[in-house]
Structures are given as structure tokens and as C-alpha cells.
PDB file of N, CA and C in Angstrom:
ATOM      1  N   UNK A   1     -19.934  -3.518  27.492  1.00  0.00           N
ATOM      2  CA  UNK A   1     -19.970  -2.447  26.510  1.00  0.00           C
ATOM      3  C   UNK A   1     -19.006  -2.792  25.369  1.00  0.00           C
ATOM      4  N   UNK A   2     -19.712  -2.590  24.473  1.00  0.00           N
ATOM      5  CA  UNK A   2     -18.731  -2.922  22.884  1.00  0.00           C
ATOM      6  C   UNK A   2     -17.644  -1.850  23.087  1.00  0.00           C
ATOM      7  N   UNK A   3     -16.724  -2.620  22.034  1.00  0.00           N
ATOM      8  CA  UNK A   3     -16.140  -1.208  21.744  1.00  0.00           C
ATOM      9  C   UNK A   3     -15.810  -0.884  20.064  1.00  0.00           C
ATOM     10  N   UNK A   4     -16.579   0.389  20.117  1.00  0.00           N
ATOM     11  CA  UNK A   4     -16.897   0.718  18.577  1.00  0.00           C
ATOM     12  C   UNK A   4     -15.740   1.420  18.024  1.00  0.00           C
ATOM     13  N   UNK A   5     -14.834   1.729  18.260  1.00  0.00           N
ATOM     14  CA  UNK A   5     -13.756   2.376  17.926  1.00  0.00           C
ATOM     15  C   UNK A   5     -13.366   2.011  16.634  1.00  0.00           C
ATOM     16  N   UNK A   6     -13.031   2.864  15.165  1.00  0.00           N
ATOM     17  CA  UNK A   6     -12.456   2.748  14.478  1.00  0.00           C
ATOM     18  C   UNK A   6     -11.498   3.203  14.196  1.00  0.00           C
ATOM     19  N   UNK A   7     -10.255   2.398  13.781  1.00  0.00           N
ATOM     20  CA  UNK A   7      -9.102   2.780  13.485  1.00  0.00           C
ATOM     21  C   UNK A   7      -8.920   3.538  12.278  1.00  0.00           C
ATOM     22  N   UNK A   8      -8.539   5.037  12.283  1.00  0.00           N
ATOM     23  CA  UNK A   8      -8.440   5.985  10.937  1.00  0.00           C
ATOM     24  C   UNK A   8      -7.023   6.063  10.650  1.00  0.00           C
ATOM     25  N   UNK A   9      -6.775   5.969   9.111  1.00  0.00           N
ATOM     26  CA  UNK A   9      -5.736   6.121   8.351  1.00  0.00           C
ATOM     27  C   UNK A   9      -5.212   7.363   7.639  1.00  0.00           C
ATOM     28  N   UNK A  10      -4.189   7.656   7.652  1.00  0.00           N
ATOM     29  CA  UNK A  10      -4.141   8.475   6.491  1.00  0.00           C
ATOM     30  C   UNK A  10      -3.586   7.962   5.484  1.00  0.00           C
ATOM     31  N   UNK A  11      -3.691   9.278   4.179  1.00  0.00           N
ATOM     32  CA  UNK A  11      -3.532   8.302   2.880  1.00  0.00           C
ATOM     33  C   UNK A  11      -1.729   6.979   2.964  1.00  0.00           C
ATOM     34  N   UNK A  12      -0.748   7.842   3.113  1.00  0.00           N
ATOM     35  CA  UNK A  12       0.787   7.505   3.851  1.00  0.00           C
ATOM     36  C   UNK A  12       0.423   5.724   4.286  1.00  0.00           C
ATOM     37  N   UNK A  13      -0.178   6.151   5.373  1.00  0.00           N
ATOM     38  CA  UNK A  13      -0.871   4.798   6.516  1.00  0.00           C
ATOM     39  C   UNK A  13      -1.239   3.612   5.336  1.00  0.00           C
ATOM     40  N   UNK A  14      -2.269   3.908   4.843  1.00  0.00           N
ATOM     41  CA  UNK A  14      -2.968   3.108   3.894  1.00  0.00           C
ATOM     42  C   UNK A  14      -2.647   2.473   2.738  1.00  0.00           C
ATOM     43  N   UNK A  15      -1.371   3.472   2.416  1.00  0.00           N
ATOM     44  CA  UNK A  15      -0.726   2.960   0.736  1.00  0.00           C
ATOM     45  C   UNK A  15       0.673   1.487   1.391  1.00  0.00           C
ATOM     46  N   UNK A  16       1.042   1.843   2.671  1.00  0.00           N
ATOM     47  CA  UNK A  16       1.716   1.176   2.992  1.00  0.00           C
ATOM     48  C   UNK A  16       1.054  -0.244   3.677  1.00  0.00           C
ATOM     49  N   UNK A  17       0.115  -0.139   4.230  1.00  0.00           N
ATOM     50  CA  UNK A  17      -0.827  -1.159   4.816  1.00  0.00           C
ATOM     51  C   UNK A  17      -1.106  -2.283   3.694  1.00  0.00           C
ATOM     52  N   UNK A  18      -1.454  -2.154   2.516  1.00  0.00           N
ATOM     53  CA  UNK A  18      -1.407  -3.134   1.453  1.00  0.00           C
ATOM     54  C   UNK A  18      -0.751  -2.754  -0.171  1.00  0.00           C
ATOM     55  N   UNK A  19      -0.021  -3.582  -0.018  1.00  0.00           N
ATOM     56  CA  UNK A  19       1.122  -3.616  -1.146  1.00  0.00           C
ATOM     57  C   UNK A  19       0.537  -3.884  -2.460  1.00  0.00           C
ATOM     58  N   UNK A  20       0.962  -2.755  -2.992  1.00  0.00           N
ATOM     59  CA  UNK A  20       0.805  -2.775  -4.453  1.00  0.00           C
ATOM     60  C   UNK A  20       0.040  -1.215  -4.573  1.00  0.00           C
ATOM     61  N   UNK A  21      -0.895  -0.457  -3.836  1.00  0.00           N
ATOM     62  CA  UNK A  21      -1.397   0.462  -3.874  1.00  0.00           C
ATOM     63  C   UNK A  21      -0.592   1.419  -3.545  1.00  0.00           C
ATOM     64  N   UNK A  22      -0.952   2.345  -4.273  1.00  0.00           N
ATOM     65  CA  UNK A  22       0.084   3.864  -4.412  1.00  0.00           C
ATOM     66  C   UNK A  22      -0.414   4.670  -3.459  1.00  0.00           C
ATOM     67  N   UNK A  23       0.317   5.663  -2.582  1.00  0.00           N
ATOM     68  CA  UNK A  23      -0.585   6.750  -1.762  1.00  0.00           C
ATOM     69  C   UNK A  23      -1.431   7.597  -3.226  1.00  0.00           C
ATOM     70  N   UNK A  24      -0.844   7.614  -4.373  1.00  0.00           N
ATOM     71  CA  UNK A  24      -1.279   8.525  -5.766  1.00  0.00           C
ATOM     72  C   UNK A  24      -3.189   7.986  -5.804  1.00  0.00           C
ATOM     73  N   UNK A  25      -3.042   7.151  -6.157  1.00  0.00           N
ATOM     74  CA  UNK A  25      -4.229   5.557  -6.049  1.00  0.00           C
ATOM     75  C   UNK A  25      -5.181   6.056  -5.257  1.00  0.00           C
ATOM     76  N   UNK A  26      -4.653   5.680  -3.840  1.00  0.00           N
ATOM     77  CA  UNK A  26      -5.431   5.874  -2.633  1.00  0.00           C
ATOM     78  C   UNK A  26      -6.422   7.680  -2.720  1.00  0.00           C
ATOM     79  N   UNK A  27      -5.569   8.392  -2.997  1.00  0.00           N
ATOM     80  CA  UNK A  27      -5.870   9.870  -3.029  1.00  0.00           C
ATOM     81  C   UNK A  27      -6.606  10.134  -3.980  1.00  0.00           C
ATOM     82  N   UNK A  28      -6.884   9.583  -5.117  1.00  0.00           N
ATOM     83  CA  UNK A  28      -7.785   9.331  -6.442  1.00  0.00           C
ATOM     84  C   UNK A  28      -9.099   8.866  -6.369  1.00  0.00           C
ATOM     85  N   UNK A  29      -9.008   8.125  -5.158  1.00  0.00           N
ATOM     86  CA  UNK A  29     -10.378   6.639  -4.718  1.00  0.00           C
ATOM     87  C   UNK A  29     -10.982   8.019  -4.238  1.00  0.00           C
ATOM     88  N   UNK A  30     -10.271   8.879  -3.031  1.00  0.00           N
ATOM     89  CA  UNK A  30     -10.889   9.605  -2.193  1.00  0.00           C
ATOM     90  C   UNK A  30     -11.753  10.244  -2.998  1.00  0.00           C
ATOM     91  N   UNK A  31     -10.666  11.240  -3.847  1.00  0.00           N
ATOM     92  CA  UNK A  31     -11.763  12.482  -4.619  1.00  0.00           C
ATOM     93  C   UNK A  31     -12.412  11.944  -5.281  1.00  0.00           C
ATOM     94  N   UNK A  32     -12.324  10.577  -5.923  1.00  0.00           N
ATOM     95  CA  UNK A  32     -13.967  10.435  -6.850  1.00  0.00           C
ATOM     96  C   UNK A  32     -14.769   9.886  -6.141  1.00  0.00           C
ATOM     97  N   UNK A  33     -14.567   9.516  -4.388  1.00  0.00           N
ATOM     98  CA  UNK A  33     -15.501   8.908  -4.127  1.00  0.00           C
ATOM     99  C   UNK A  33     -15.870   7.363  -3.795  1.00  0.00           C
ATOM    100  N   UNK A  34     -14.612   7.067  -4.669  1.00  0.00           N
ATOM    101  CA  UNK A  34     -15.071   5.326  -4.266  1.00  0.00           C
ATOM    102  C   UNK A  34     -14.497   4.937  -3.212  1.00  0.00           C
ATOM    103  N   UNK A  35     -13.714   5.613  -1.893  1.00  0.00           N
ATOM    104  CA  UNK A  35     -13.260   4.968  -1.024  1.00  0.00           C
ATOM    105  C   UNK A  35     -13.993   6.291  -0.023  1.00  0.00           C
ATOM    106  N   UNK A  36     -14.625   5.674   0.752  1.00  0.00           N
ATOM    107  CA  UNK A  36     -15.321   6.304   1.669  1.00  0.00           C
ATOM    108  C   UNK A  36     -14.239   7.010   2.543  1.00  0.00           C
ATOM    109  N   UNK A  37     -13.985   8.514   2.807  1.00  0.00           N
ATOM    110  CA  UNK A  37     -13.411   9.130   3.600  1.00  0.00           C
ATOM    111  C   UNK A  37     -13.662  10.665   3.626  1.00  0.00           C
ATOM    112  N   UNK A  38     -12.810  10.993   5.029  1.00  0.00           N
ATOM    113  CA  UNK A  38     -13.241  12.759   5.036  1.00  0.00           C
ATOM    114  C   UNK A  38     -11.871  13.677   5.298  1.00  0.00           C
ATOM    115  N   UNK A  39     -12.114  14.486   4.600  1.00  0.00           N
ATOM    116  CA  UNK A  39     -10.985  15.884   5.332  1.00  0.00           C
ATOM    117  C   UNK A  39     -11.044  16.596   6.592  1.00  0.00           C
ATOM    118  N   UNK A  40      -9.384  16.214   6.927  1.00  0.00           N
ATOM    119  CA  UNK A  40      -9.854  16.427   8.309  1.00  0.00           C
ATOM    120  C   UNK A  40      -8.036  18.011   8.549  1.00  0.00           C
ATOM    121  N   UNK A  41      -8.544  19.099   7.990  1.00  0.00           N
ATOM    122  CA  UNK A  41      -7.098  20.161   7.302  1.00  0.00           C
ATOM    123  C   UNK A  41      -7.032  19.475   5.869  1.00  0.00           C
ATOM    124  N   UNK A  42      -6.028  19.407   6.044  1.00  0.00           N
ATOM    125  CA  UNK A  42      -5.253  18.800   4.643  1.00  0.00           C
ATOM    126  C   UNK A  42      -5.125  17.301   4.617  1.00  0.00           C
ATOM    127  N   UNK A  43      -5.661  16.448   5.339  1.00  0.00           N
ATOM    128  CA  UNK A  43      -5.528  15.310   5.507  1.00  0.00           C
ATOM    129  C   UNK A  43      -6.574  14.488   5.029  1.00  0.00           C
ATOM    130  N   UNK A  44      -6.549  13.510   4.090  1.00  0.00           N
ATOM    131  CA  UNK A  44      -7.672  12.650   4.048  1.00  0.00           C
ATOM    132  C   UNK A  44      -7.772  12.027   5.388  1.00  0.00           C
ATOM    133  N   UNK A  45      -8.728  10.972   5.893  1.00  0.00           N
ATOM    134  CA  UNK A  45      -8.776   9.999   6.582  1.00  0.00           C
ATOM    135  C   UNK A  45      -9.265   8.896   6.119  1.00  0.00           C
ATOM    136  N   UNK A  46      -9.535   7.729   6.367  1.00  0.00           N
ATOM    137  CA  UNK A  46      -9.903   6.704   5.811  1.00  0.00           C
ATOM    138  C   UNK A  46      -9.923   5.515   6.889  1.00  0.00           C
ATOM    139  N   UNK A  47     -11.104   4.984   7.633  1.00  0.00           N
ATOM    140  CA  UNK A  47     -11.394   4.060   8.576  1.00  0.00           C
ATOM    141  C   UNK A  47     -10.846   2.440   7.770  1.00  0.00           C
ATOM    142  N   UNK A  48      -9.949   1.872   8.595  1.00  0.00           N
ATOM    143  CA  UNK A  48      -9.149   0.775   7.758  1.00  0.00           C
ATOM    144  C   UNK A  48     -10.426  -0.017   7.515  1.00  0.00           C
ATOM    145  N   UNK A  49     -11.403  -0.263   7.931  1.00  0.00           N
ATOM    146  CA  UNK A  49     -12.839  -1.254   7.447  1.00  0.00           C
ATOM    147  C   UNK A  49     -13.199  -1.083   6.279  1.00  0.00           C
ATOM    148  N   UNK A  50     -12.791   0.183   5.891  1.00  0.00           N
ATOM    149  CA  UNK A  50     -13.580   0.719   4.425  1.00  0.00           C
ATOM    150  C   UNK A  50     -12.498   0.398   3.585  1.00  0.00           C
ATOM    151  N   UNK A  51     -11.383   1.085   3.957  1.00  0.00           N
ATOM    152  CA  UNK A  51     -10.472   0.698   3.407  1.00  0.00           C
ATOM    153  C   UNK A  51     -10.510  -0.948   2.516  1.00  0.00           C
ATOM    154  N   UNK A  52     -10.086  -1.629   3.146  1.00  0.00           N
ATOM    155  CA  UNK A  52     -10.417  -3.104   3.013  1.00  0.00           C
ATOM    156  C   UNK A  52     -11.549  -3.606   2.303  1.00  0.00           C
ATOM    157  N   UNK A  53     -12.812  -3.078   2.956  1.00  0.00           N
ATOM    158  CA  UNK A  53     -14.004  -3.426   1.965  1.00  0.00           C
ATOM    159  C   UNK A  53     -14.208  -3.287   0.453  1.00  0.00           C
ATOM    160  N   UNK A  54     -13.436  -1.729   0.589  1.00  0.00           N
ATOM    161  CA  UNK A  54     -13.016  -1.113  -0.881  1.00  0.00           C
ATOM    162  C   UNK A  54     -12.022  -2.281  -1.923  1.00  0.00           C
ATOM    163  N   UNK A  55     -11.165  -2.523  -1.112  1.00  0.00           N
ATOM    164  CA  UNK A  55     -10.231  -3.246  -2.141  1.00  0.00           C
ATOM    165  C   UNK A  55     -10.107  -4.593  -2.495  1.00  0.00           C
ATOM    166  N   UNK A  56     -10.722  -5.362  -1.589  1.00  0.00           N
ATOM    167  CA  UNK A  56     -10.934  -6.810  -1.142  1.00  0.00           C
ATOM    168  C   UNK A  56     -12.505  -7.118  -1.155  1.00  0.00           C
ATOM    169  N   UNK A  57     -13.655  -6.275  -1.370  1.00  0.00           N
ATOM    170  CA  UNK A  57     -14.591  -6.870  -1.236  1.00  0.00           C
ATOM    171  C   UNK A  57     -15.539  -6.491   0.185  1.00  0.00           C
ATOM    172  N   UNK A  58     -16.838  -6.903  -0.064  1.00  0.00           N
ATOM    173  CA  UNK A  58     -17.485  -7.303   1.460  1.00  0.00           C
ATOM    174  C   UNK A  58     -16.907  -8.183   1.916  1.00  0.00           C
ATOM    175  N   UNK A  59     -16.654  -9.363   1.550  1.00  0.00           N
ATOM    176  CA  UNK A  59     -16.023 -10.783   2.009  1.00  0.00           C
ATOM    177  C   UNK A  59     -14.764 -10.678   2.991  1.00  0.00           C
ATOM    178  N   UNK A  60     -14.564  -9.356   3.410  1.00  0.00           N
ATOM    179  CA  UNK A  60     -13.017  -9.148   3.545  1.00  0.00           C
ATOM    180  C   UNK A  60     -12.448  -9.704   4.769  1.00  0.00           C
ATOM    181  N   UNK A  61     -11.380  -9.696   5.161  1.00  0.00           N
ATOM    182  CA  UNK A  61     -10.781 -10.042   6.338  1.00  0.00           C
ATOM    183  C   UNK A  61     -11.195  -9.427   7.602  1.00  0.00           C
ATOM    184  N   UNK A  62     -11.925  -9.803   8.790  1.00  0.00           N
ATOM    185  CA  UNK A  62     -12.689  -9.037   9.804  1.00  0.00           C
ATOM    186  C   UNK A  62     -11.284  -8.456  10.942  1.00  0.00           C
ATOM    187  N   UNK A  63     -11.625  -7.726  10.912  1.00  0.00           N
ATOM    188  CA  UNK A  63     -10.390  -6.826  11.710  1.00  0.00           C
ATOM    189  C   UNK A  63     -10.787  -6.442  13.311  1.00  0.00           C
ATOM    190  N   UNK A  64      -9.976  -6.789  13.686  1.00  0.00           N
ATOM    191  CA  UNK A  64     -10.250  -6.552  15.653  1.00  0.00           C
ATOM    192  C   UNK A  64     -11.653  -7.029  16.433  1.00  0.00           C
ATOM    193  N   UNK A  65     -11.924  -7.183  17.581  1.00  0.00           N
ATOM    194  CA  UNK A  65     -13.059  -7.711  17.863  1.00  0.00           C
ATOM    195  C   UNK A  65     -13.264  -9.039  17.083  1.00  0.00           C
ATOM    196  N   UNK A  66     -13.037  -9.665  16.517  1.00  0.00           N
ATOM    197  CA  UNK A  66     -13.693 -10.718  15.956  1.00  0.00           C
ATOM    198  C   UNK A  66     -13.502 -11.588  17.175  1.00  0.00           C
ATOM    199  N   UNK A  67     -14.118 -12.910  16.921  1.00  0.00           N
ATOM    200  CA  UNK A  67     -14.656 -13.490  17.962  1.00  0.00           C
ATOM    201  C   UNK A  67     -13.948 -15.262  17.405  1.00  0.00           C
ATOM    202  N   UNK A  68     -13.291 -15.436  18.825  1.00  0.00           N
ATOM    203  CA  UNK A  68     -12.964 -16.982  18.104  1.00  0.00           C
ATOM    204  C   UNK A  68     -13.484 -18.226  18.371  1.00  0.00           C
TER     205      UNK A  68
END
């Protein structure tokens, strides 16, 4: 059995995860949309895959599970 689990961020999580991006940034992507995420209270979330895809591309660095 796979395991499909994605790791969710919040905005905090995410601005610190790659340098140079602002939590301000990150929270901007959300509300217009270009970074795929949901409200979950007062909290964005943001699955680090998207994350990444968003900022780096499809091409991006494959995260967990990868296979060597």
C-alpha cells in the first residue's frame, strides 16, 4: 500500500521552508489563487508539493517516496 500522505503547511511553515519568500508573499499567492490552498479557521494550508511546484516549476525537486 502506497502511502499518499501529504505534508500541509502553514503560511509561518512555508515562508521559512524557502528563503527569500515572505509569509506577506505566501498569503498574497493564496488569496489570488496562484498557490493552491484552503482555509482551515483562520489558517491557510498549503500541501509542500504545491508549494514547490508553485515556485520552482513542474521540474521541481521530488519530495518523500521517491525511489532510488
Amino acid at each position: 500500500m502506497e502511502n499518499n500522505k501529504r505534508r500541509m503547511l502553514t503560511i509561518g511553515e512555508a515562508a521559512h521552508l524557502i528563503e527569500g519568500i515572505t509569509e506577506y508573499r505566501i498569503r498574497q499567492m493564496c488569496k489570488s489563487g496562484q498557490l493552491r490552498s484552503f482555509k482551515a479557521g483562520n489558517k491557510f494550508l498549503i500541501a509542500e508539493s504545491d508549494l514547490y511546484e508553485t515556485v520552482f516549476g513542474k521540474s521541481s525537486v521530488v519530495i518523500g517516496g521517491g525511489k532510488a
